[in-house]
Structures are given as structure tokens and as C-alpha cells.
N, C-alpha and C. Protein backbone atom coordinates (compact mmCIF):
# COMPACT_ATOMS: atom_id res chain seq x y z
N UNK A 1 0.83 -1.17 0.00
CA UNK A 1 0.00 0.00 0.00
C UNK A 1 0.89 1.25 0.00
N UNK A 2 0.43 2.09 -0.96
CA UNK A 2 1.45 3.54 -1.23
C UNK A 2 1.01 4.60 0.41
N UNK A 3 1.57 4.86 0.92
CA UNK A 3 1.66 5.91 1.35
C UNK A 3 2.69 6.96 1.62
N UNK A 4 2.19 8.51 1.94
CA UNK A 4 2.97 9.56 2.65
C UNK A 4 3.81 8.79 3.55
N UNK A 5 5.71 9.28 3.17
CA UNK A 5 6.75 8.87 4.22
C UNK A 5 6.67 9.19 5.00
N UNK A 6 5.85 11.39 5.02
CA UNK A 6 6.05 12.27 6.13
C UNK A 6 4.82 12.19 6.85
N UNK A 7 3.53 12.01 6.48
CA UNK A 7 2.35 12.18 6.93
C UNK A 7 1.38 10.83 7.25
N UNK A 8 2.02 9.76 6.11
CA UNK A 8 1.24 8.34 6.64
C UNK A 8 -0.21 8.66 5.40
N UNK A 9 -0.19 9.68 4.64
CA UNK A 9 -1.38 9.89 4.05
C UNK A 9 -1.79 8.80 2.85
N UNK A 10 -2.79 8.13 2.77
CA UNK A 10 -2.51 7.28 2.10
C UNK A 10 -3.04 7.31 1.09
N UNK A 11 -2.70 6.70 -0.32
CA UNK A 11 -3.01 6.68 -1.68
C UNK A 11 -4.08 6.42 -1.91
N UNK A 12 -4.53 5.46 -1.16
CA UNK A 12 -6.59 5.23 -2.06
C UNK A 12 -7.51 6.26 -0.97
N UNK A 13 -6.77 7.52 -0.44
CA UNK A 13 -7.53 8.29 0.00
C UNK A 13 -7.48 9.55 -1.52
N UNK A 14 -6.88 9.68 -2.21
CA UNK A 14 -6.89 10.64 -3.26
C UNK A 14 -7.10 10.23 -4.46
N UNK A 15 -7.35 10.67 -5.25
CA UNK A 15 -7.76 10.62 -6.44
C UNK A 15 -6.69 10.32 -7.50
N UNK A 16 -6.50 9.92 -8.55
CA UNK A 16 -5.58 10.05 -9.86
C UNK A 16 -5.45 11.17 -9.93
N UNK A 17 -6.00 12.17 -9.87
CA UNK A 17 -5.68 13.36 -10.49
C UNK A 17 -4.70 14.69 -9.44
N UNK A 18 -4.72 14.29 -8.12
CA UNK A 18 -4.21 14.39 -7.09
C UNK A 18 -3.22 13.58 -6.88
N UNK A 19 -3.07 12.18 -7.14
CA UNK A 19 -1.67 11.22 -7.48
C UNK A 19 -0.57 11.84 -7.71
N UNK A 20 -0.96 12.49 -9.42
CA UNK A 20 0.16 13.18 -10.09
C UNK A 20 0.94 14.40 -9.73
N UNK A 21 0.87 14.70 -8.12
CA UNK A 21 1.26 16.19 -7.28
C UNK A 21 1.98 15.20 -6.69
N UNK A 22 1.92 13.93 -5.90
CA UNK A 22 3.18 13.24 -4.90
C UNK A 22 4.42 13.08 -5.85
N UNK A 23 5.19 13.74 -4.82
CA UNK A 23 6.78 13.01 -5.58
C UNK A 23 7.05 12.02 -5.13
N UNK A 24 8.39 11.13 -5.87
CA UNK A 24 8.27 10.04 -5.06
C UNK A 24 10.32 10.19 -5.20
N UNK A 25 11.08 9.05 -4.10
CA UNK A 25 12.49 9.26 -3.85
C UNK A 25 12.69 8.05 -4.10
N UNK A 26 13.52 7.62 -4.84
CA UNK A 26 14.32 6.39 -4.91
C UNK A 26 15.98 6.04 -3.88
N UNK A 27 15.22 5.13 -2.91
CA UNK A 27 16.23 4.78 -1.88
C UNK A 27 16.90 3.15 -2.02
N UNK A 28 17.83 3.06 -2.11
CA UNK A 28 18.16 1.76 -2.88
C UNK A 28 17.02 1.30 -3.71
N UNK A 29 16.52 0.21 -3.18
CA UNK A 29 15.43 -0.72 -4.09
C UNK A 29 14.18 -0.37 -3.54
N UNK A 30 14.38 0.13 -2.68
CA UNK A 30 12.41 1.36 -2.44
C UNK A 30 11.99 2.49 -2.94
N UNK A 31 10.94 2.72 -2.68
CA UNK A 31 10.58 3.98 -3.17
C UNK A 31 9.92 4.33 -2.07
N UNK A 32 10.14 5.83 -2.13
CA UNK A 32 9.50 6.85 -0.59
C UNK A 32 8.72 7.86 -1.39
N UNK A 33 7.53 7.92 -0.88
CA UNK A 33 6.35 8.86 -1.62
C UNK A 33 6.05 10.44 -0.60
N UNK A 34 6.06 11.56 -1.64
CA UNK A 34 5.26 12.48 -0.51
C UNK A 34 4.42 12.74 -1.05
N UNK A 35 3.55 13.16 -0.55
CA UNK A 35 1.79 13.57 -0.99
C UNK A 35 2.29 14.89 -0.99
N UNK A 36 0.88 15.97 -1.98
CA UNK A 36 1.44 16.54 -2.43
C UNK A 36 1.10 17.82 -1.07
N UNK A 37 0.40 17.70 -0.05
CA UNK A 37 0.72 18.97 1.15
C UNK A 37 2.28 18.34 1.57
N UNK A 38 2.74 17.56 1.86
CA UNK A 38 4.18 17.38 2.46
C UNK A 38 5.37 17.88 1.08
N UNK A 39 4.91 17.51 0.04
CA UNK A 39 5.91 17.99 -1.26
C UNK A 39 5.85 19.68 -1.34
N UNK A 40 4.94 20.43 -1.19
CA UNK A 40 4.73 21.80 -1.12
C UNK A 40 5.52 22.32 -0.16
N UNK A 41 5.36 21.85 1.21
CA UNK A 41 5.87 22.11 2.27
C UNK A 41 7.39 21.94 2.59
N UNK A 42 7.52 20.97 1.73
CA UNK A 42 9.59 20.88 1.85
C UNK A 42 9.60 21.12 1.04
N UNK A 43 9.22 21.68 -0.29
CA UNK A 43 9.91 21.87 -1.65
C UNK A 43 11.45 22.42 -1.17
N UNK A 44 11.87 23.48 -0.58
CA UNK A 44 13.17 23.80 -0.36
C UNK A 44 14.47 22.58 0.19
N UNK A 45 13.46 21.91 1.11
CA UNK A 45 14.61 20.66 1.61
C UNK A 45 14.55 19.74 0.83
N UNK A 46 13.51 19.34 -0.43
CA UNK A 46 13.87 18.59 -1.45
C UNK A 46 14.94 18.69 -2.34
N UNK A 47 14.61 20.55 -2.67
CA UNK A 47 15.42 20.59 -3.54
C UNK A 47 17.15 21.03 -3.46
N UNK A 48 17.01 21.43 -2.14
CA UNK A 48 18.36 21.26 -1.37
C UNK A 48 18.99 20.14 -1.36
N UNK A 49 18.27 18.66 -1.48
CA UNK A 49 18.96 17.45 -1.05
C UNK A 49 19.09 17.66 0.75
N UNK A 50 18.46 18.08 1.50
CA UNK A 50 18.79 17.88 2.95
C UNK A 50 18.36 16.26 3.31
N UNK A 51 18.76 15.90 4.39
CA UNK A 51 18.89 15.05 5.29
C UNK A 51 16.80 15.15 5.65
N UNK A 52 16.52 13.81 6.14
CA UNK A 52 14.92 14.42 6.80
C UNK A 52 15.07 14.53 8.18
N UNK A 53 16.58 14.73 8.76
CA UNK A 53 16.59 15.61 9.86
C UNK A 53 15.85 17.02 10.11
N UNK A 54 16.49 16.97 9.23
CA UNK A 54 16.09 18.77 8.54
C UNK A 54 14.99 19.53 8.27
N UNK A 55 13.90 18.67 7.90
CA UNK A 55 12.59 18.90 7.76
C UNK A 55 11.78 18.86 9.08
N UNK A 56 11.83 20.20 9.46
CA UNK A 56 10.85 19.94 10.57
C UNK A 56 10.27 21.43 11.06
């Protein structure tokens, strides 16, 4: 089941069309999803590359 790394928000709560706003992170052989209020909200520590120390 897909969900938010930061929020736990989960995928068959949104729509397809709302889908296409989560980013998602490739961590070795996983993938880490943010929905798209947590992707808005760090856009700067995404695009920094910070640590998710950092996000808070």
C-alpha cells in the first residue's frame, strides 16, 4: 500500500488526479512517496537534497 513517508497519508484516500502532485524518492530498491501537502511544504529541503533531519 502507497503511502505519505512524512504524513502516513494514504493513496486510495486521493484521487488520480491528485496522485500526479506526490513526488516520489528512490532509496536503494524502495521507493518513498510524498503527498502533495508534504511535497509543497519541503519543496526547499527537497530541492536542497537535505537530510529528513532537517525537515521539521
Amino acid at each position: 500500500m502507497t503511502a505519505c513517508h512524512r504524513c502516513g497519508r494514504l493513496r486510495s484516500s486521493v484521487s488520480d488526479l491528485e496522485f500526479l502532485a506526490w513526488s516520489s524518492e528512490r532509496t536503494g530498491s524502495s521507493i518513498r512517496w510524498l503527498c502533495q501537502v508534504c511535497s509543497k511544504t519541503h519543496v526547499r529541503d527537497i530541492e536542497g537534497k537535505l537530510p529528513d533531519e532537517y525537515w521539521r
